[in-house]
C-alpha atoms as a PDB file:
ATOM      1  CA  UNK A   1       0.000   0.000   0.000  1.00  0.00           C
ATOM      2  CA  UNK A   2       2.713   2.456   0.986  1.00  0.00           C
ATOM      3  CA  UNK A   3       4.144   2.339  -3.199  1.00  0.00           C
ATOM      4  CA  UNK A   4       0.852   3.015  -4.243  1.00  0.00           C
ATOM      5  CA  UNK A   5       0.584   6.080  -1.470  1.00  0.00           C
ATOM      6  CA  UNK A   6       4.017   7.372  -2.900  1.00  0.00           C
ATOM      7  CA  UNK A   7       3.056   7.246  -6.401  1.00  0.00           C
ATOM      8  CA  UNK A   8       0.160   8.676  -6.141  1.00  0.00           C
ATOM      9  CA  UNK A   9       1.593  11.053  -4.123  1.00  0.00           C
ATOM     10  CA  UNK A  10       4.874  11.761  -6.366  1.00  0.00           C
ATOM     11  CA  UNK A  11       2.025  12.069  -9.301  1.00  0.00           C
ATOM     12  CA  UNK A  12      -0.294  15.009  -7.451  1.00  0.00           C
ATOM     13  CA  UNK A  13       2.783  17.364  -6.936  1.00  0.00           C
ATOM     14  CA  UNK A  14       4.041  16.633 -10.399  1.00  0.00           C
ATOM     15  CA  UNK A  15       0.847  17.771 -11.704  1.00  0.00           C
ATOM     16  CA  UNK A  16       0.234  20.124  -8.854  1.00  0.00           C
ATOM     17  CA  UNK A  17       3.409  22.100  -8.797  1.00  0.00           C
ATOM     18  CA  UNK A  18       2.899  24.955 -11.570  1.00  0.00           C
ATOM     19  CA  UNK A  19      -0.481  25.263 -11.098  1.00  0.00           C
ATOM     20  CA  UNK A  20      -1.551  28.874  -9.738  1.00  0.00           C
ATOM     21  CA  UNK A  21      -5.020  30.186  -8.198  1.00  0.00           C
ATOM     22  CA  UNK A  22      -7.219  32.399 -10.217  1.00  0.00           C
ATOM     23  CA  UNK A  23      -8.338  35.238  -8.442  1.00  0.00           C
ATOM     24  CA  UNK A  24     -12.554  34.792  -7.558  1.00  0.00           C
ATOM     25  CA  UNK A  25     -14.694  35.043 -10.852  1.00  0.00           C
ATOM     26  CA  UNK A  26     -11.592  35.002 -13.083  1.00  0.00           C
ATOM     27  CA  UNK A  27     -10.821  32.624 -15.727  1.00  0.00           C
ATOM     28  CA  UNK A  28      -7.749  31.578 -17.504  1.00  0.00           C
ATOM     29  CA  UNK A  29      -7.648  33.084 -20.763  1.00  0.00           C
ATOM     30  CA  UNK A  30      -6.475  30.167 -22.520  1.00  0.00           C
ATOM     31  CA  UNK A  31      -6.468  26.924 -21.315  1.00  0.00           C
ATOM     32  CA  UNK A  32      -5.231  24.988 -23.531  1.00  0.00           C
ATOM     33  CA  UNK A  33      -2.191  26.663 -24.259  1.00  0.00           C
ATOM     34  CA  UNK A  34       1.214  25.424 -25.583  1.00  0.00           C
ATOM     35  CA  UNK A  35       2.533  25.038 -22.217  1.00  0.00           C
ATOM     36  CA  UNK A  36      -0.433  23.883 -20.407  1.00  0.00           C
ATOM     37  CA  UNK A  37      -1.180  21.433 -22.824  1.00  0.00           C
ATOM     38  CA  UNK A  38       2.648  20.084 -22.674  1.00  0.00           C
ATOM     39  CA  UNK A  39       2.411  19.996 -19.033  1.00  0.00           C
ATOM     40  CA  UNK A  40      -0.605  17.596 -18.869  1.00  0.00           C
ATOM     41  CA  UNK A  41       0.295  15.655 -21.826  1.00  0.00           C
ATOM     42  CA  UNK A  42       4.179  15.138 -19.691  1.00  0.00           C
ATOM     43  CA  UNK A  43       2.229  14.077 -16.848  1.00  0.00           C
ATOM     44  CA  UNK A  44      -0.597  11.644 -18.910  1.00  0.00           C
ATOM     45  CA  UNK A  45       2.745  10.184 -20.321  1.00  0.00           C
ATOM     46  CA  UNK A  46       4.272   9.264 -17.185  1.00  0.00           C
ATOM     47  CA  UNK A  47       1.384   7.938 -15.903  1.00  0.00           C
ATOM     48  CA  UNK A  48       0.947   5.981 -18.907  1.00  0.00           C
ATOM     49  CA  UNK A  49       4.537   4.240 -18.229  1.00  0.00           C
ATOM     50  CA  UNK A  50       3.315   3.225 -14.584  1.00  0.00           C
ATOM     51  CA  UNK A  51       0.159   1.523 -16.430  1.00  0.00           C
ATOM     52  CA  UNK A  52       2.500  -0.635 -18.026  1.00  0.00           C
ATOM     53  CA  UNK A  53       4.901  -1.315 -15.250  1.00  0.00           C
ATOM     54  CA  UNK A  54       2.079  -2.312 -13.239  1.00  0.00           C
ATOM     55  CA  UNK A  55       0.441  -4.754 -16.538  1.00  0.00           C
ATOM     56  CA  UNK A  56       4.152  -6.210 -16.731  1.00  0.00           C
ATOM     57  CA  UNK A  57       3.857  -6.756 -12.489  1.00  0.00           C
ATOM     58  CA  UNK A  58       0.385  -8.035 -12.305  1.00  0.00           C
ATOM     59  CA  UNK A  59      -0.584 -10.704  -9.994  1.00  0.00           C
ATOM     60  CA  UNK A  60       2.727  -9.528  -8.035  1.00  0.00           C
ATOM     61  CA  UNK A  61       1.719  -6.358  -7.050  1.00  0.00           C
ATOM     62  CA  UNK A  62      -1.933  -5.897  -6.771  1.00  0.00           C
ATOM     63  CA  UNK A  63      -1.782  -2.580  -5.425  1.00  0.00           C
ATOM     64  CA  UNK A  64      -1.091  -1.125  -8.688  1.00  0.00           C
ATOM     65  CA  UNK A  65      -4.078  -2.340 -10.383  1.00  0.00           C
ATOM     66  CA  UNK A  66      -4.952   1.338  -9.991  1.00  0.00           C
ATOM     67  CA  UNK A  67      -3.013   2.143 -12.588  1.00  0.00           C
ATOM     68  CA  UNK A  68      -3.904  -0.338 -15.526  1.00  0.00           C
ATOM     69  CA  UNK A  69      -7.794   0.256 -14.531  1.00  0.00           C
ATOM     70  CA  UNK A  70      -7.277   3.985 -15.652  1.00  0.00           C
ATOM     71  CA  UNK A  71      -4.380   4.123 -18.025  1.00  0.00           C
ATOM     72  CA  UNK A  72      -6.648   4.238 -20.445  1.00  0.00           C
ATOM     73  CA  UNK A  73      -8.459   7.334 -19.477  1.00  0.00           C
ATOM     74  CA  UNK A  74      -4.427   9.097 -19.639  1.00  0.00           C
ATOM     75  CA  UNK A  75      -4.014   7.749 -23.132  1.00  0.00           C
ATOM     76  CA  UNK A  76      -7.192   9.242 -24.597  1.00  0.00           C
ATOM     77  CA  UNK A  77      -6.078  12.707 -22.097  1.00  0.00           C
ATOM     78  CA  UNK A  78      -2.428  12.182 -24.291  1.00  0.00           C
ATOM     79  CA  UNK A  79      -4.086  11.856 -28.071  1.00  0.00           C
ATOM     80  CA  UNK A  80      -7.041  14.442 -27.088  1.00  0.00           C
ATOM     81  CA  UNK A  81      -4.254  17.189 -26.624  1.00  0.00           C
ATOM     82  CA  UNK A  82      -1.937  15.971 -29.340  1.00  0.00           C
ATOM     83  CA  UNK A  83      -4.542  15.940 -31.853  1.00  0.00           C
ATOM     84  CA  UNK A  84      -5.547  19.313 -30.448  1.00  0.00           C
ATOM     85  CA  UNK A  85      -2.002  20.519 -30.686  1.00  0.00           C
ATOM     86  CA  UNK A  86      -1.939  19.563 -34.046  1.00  0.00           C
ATOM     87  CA  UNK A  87      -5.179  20.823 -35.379  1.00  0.00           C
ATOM     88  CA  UNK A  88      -4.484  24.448 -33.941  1.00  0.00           C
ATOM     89  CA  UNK A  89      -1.053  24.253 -35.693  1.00  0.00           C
ATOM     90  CA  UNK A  90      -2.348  23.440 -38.875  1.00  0.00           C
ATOM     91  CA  UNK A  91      -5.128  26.631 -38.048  1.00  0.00           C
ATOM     92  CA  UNK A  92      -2.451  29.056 -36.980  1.00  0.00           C
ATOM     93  CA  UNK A  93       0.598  28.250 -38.973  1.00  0.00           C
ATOM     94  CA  UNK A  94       1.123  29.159 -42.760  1.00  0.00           C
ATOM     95  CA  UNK A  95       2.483  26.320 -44.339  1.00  0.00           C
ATOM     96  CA  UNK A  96       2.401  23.836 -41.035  1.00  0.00           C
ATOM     97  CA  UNK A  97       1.793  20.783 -43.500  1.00  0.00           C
ATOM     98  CA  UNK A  98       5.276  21.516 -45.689  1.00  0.00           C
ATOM     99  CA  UNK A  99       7.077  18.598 -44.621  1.00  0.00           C
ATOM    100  CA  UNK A 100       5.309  17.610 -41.967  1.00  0.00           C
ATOM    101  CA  UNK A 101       5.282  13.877 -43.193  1.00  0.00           C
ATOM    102  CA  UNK A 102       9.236  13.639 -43.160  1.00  0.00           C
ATOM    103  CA  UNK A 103       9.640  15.633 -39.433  1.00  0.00           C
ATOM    104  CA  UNK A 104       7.244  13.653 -37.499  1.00  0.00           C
ATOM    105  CA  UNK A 105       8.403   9.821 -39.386  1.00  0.00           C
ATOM    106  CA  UNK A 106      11.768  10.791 -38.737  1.00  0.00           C
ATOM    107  CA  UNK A 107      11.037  11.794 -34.800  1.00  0.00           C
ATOM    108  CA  UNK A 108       8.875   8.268 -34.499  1.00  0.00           C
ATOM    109  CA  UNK A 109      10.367   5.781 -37.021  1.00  0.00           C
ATOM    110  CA  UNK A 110      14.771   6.835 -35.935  1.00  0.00           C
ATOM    111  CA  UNK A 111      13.535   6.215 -31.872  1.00  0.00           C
ATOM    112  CA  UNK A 112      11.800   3.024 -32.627  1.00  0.00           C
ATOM    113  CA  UNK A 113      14.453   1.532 -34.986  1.00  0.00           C
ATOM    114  CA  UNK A 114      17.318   2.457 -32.076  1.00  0.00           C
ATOM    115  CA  UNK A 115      14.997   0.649 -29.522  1.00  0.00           C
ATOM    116  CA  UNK A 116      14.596  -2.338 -31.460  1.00  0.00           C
ATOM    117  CA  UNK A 117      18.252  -2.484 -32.194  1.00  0.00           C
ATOM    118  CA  UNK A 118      19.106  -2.355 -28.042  1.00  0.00           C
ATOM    119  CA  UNK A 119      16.285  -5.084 -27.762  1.00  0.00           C
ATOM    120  CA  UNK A 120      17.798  -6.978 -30.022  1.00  0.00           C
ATOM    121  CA  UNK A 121      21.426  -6.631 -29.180  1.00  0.00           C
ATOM    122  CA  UNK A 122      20.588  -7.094 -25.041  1.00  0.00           C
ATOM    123  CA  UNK A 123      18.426 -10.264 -25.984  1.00  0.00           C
ATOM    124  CA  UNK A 124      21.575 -11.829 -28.118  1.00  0.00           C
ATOM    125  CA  UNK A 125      23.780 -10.945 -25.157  1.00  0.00           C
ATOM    126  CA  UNK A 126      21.669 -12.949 -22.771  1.00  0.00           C
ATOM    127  CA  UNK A 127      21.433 -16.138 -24.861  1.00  0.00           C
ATOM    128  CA  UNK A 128      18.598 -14.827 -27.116  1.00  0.00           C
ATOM    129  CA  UNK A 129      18.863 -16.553 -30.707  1.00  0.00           C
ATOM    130  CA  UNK A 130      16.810 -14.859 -33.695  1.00  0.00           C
ATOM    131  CA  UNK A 131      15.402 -16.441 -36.982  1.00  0.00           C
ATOM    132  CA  UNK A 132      16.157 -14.127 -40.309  1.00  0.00           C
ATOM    133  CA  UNK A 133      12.433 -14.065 -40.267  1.00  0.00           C
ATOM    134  CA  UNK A 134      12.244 -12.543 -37.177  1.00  0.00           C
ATOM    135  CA  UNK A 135      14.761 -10.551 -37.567  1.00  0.00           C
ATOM    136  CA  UNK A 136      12.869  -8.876 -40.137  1.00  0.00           C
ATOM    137  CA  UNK A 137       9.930  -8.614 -38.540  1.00  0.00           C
ATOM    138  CA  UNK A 138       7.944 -11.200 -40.106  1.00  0.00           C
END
């Protein structure tokens, strides 16, 4: 119980720490602003990553069932706000869609190839033997 306490705990003043009052009967002129957005979609993110610890510990660590139960309520926070990023971009910005395609791939697709490539290498190093096929992805 006490992980669970900390997390949740660690999580609140995360989120909690850059927040500021509004004076009585004022609101925040824009809400869903670059750095507000960034801010939740950081924190969404982490607590996606402790959704998947606690999948990958299930049935040794109950207390964390927390955690997978409402991951997916801080994935659909993550795309709402990414898609919402991207739409007021593409309102704001002259030309936003010039090269988009070949920014974002390379951002995604040069991560996900190093991964893969430490995966692979680690797993070899520990005994791990691959097929060609699997090797290329088949």
């Amino acid at each position: 119980m006490s992980v669970f306490i900390i997390l949740i705990i660690g999580l609140a003043v995360l989120l909690f720490t850059c927040c500021k009052v509004s004076p009585r009967q004022q609101w925040q002129d824009d809400p869903l602003s670059l750095d507000t957005s960034k801010a939740v979609k950081g924190f969404a993110a982490l607590y996606i990553v402790f959704g998947h610890i606690a999948q990958a510990l299930k049935g040794e660590n109950d207390i964390l069932y927390f955690f997978t139960e409402t991951g997916v309520l801080f994935v659909g926070m993550f795309f709402f706000l990414s898609g919402y990023g991207l739409y007021t971009n593409l309102k704001t910005k002259e030309n936003y869609l010039k090269g988009f395609l070949k920014k974002r791939l390379i951002t995604v697709l040069v991560p996900f190839y190093v991964c893969i490539l430490v995966f692979t290498a680690a797993a070899a190093i520990f005994g791990r033997r691959f097929t060609a096929l699997e090797l290329l992805g088949v």
